[in-house]
C-alpha atoms as a PDB file:
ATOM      1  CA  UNK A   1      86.516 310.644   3.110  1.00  0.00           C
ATOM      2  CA  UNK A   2      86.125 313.616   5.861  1.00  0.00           C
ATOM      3  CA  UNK A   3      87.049 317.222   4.503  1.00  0.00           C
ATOM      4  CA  UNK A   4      91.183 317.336   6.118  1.00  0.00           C
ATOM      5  CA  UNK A   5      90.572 321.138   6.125  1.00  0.00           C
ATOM      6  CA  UNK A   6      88.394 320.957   9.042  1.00  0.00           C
ATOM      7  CA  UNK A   7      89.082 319.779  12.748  1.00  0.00           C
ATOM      8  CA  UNK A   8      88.436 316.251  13.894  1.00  0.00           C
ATOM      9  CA  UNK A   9      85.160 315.994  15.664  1.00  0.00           C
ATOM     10  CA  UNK A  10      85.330 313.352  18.283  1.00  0.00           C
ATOM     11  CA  UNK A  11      84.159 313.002  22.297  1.00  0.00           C
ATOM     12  CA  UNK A  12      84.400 310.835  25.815  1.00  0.00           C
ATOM     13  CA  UNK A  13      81.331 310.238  27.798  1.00  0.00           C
ATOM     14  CA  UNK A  14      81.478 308.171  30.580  1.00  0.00           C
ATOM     15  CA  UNK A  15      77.921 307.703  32.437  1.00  0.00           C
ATOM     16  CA  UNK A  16      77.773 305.464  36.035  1.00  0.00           C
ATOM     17  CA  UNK A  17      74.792 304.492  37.842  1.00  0.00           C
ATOM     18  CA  UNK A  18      73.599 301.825  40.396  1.00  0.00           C
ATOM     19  CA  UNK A  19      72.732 299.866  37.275  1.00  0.00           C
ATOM     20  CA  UNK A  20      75.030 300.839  34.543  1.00  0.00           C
ATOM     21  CA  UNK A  21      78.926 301.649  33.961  1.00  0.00           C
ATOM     22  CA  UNK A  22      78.651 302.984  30.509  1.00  0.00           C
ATOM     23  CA  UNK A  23      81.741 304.561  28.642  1.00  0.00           C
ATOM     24  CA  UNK A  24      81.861 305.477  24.844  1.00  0.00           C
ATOM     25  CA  UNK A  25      85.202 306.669  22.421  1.00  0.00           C
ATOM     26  CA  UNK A  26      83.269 308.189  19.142  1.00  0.00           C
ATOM     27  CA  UNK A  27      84.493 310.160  16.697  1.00  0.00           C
ATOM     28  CA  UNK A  28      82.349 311.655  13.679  1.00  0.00           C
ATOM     29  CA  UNK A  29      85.055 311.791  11.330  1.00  0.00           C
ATOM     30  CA  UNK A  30      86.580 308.093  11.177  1.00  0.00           C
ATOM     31  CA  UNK A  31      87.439 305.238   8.925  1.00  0.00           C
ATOM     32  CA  UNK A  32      84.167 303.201  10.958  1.00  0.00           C
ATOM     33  CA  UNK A  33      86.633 301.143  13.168  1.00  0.00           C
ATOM     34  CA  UNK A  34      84.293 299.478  16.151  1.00  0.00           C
ATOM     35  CA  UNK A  35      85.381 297.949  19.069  1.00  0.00           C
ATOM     36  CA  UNK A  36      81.847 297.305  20.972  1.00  0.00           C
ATOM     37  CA  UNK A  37      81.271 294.977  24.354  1.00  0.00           C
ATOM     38  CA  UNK A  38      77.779 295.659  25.851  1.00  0.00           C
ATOM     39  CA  UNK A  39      77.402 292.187  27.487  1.00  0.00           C
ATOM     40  CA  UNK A  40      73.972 291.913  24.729  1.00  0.00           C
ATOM     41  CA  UNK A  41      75.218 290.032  21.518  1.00  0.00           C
ATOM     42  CA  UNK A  42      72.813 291.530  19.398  1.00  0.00           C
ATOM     43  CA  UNK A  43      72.684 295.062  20.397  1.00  0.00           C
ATOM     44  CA  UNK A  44      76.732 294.939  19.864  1.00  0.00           C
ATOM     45  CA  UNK A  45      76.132 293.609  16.321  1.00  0.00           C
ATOM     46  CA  UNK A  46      74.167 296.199  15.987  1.00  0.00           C
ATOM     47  CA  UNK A  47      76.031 299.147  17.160  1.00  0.00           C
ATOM     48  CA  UNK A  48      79.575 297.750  15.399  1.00  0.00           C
ATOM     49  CA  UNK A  49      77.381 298.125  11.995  1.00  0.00           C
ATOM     50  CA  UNK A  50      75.740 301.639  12.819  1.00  0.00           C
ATOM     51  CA  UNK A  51      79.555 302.432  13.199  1.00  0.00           C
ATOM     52  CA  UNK A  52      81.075 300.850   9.930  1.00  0.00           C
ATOM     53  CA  UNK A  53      77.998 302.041   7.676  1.00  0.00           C
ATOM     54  CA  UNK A  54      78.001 305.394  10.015  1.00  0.00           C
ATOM     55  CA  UNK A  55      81.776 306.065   9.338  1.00  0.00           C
ATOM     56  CA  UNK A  56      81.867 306.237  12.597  1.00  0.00           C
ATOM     57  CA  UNK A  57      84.852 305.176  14.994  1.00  0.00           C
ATOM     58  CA  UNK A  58      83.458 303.627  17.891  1.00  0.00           C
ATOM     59  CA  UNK A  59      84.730 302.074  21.382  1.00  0.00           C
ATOM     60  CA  UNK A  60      82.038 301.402  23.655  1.00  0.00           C
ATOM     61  CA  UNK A  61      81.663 299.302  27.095  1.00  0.00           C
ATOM     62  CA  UNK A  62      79.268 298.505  29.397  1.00  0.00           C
ATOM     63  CA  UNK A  63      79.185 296.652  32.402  1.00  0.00           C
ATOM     64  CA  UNK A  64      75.747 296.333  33.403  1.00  0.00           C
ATOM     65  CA  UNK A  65      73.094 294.355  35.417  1.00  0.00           C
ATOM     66  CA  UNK A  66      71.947 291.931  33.253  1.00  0.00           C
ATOM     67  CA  UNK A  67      71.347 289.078  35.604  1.00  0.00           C
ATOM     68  CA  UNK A  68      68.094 291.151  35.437  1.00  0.00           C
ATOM     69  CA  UNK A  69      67.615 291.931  32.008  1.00  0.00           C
ATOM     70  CA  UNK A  70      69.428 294.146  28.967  1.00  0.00           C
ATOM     71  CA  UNK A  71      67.054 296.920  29.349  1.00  0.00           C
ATOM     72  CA  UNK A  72      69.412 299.134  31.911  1.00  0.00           C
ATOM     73  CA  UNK A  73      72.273 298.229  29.841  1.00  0.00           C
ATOM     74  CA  UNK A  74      70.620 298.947  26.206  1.00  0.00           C
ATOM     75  CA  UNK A  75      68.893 302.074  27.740  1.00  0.00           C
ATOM     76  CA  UNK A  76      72.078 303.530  28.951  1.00  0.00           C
ATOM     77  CA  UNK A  77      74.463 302.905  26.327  1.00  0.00           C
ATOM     78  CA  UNK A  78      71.576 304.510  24.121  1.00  0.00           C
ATOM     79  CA  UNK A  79      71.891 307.902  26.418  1.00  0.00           C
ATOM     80  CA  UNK A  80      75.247 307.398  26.256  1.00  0.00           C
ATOM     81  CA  UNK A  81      75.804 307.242  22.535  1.00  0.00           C
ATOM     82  CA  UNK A  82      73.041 310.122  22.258  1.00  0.00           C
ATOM     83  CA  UNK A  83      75.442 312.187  24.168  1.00  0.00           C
ATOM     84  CA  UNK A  84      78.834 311.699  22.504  1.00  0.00           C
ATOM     85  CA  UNK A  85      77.035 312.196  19.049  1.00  0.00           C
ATOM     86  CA  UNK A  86      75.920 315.822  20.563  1.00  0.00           C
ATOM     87  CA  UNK A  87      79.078 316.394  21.949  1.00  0.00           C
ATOM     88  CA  UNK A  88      81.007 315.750  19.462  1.00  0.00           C
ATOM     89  CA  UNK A  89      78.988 317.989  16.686  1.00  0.00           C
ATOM     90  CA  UNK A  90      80.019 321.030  18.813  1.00  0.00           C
ATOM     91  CA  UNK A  91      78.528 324.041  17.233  1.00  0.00           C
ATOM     92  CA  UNK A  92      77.395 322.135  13.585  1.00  0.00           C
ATOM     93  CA  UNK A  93      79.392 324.600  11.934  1.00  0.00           C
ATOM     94  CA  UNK A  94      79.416 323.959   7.558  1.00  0.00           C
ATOM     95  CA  UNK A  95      77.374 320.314   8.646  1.00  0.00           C
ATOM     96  CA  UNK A  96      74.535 319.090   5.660  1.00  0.00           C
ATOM     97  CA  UNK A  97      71.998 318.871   8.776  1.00  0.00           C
ATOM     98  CA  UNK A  98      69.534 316.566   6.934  1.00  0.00           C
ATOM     99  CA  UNK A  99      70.016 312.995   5.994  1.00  0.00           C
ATOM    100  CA  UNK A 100      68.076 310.179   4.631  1.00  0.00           C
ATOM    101  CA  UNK A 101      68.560 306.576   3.786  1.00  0.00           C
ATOM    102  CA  UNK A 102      66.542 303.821   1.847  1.00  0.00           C
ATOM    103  CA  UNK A 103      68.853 300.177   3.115  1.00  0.00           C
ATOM    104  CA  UNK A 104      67.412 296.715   2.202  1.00  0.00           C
ATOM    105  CA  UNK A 105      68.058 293.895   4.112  1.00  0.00           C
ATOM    106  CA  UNK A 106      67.482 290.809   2.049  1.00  0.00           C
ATOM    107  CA  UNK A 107      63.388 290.947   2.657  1.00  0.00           C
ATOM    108  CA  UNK A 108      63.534 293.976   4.670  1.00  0.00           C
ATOM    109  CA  UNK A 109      63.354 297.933   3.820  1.00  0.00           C
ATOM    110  CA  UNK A 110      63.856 300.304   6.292  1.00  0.00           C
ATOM    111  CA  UNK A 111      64.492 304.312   5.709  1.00  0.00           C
ATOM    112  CA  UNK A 112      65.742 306.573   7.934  1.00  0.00           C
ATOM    113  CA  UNK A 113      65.452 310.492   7.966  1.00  0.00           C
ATOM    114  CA  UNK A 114      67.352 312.809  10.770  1.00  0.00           C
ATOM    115  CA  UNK A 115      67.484 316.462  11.389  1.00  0.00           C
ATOM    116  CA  UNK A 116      70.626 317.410  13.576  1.00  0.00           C
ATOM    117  CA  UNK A 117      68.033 320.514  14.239  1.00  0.00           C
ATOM    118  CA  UNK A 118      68.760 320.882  17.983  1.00  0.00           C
ATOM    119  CA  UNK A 119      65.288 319.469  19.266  1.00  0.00           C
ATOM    120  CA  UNK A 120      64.648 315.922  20.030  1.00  0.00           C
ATOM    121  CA  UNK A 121      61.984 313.441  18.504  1.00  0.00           C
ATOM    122  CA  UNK A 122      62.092 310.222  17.045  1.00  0.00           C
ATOM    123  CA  UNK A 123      58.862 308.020  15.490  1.00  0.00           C
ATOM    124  CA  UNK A 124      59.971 304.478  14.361  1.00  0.00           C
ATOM    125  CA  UNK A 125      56.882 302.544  12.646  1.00  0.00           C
ATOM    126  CA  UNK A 126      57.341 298.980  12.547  1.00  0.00           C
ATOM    127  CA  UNK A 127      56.255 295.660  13.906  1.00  0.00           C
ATOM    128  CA  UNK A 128      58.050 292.901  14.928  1.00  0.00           C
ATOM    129  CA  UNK A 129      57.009 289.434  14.456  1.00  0.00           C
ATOM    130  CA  UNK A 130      58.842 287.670  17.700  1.00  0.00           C
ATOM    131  CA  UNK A 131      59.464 289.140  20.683  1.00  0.00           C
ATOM    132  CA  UNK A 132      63.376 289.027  20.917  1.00  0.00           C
ATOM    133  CA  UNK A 133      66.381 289.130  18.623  1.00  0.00           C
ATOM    134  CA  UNK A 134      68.805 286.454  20.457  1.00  0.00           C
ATOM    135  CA  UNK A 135      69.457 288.340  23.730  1.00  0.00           C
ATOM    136  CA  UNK A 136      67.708 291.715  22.462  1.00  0.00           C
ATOM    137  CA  UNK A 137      64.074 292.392  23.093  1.00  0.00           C
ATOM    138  CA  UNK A 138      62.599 294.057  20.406  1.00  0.00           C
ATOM    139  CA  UNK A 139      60.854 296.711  22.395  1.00  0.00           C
ATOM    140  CA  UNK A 140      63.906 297.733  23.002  1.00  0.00           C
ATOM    141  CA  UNK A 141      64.709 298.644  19.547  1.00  0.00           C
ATOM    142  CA  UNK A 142      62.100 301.703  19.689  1.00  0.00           C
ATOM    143  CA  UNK A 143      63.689 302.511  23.158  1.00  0.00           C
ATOM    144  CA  UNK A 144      67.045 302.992  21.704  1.00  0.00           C
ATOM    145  CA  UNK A 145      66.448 305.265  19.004  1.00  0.00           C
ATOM    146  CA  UNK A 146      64.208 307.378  21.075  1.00  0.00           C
ATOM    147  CA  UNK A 147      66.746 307.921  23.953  1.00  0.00           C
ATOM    148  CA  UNK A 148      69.725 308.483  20.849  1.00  0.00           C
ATOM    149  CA  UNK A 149      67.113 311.298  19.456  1.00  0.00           C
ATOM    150  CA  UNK A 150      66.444 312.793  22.857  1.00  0.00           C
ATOM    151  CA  UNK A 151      70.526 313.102  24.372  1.00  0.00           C
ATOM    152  CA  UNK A 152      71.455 313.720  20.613  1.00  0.00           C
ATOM    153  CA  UNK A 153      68.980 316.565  20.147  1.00  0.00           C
ATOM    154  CA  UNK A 154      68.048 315.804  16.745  1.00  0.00           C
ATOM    155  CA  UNK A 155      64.829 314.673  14.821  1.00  0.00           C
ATOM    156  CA  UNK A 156      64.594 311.365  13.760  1.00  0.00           C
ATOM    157  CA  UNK A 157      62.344 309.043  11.724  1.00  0.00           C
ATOM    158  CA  UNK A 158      62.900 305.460  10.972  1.00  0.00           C
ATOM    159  CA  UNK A 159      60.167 303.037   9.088  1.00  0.00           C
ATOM    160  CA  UNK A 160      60.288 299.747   8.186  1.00  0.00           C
ATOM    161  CA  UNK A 161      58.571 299.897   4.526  1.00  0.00           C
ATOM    162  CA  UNK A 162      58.404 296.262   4.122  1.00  0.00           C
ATOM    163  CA  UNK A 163      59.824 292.627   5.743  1.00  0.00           C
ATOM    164  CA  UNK A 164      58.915 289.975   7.725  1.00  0.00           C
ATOM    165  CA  UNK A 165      61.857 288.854   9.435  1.00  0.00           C
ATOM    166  CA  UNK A 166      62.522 290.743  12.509  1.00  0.00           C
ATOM    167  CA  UNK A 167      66.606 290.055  12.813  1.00  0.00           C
ATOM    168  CA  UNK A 168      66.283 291.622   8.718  1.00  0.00           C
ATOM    169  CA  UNK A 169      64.284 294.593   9.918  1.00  0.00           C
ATOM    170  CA  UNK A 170      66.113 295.792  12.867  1.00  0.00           C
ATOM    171  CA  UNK A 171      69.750 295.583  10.779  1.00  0.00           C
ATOM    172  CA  UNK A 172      68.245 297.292   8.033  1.00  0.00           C
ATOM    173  CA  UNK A 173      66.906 300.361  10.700  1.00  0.00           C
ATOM    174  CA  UNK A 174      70.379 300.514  12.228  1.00  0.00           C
ATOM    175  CA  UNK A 175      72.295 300.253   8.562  1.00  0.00           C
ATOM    176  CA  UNK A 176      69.786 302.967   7.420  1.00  0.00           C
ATOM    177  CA  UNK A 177      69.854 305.549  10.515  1.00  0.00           C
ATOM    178  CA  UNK A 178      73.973 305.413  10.429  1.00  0.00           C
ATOM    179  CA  UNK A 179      74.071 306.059   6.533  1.00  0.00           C
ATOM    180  CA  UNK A 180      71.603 309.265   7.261  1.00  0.00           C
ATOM    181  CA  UNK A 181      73.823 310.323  10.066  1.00  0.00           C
ATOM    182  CA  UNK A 182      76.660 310.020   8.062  1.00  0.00           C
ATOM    183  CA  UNK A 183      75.120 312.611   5.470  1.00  0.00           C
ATOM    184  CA  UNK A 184      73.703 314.689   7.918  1.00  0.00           C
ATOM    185  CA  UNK A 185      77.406 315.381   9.881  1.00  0.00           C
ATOM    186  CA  UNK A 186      78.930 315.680   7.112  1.00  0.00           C
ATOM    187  CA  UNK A 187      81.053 319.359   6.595  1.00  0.00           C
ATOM    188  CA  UNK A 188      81.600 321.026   3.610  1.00  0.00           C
ATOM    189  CA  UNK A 189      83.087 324.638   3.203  1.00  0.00           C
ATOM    190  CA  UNK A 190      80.353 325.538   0.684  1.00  0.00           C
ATOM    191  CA  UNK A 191      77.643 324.668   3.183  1.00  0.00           C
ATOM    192  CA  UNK A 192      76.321 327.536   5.364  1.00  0.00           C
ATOM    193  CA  UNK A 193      78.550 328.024   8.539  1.00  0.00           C
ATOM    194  CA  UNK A 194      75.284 327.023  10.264  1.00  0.00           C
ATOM    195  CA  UNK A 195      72.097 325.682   8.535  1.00  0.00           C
ATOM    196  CA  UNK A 196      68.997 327.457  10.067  1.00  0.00           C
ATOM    197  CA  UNK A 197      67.390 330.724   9.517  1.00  0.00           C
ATOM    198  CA  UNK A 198      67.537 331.227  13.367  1.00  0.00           C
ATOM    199  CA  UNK A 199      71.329 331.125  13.338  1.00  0.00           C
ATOM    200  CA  UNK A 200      71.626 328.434  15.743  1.00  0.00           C
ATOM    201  CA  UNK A 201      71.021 324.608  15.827  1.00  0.00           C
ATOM    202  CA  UNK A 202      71.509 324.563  19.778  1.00  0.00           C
END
């Protein structure tokens, strides 16, 4: 349950373009209540379970051009989300910083390590067998995380350790990177008032 002695940490982004009408409701310190329409199937499954195993609350919509493909709409909600996770943090005051998780997904093992340091990167080893997920490509999977790490400012590594089905694989990345987040955020009073020898994780 989030510490009650601290303030709620939530944020609004709304991001329009030519291709996109992206707008996202988050807040860090929820019950992981979702209520997700991106127009992909998929990529919504996917982003209502990064919220429940996140314990994050999350309303997100898109309206995008996807009588040419998903990859404006995936791409932006991606920034999108990226954003609202670094606005809401604020200044990371009493946060853990670091967070890993080891998920399984039936066949699949995926583990996911983040750094809310303030500088963006993300790696994700793994290999897909097919080429989409229902209405998701699986490119697009790499694309996500590394626009989430790049607005979000923080350091990310996911790897699928093992697995053959691809639908397993990419559930058990998103399952894994929201339980690492969820450690990472998370405030305590005995944690330094900001976790870097710098003094800043700007």
């Amino acid at each position: 349950m989030p510490d009650s002695s601290f303030p709620p940490r939530a944020a609004t982004v709304q991001r329009t373009t030519a291709e996109t009408d992206v707008a996202v409701e988050l807040s860090l310190d929820g019950n992981g209540t979702y209520d997700v329409d991106t127009g992909v199937g998929f990529f919504d499954h996917m982003l209502d379970l990064f919220a429940k195993h996140g314990g994050l609350d999350l309303h997100l919509r898109c309206d995008g051009d996807l009588e040419v493909d998903e990859h404006h709409t995936v791409e932006d909600v991606a920034i999108a989300l990226g954003q609202a996770l670094r606005q809401a943090l604020g200044d990371k005051a009493h946060i853990a910083r670091y967070g890993h998780a080891y998920v399984p997904m039936d066949d699949a093992l995926a583990r996911a390590v983040v750094d809310l340091s303030g500088r963006s990167y993300a790696r994700l080893d793994a290999s897909f067998e097919r080429d989409r997920v229902g209405d998701l490509s699986t490119e697009m999977v790499r694309h996500v995380w590394r626009s989430v790490a790049e607005h979000a400012r923080c350091n990310l590594h996911l790897t699928v350790l093992h697995g053959h089905n691809a639908h397993h694989k990419i559930e058990a990345l998103f399952k894994a990177a929201a339980r690492a987040l969820r450690t990472a955020v998370r405030r305590r009073r005995d944690h330094a008032e900001v976790a870097s020898t710098k003094g800043t994780l700007s």
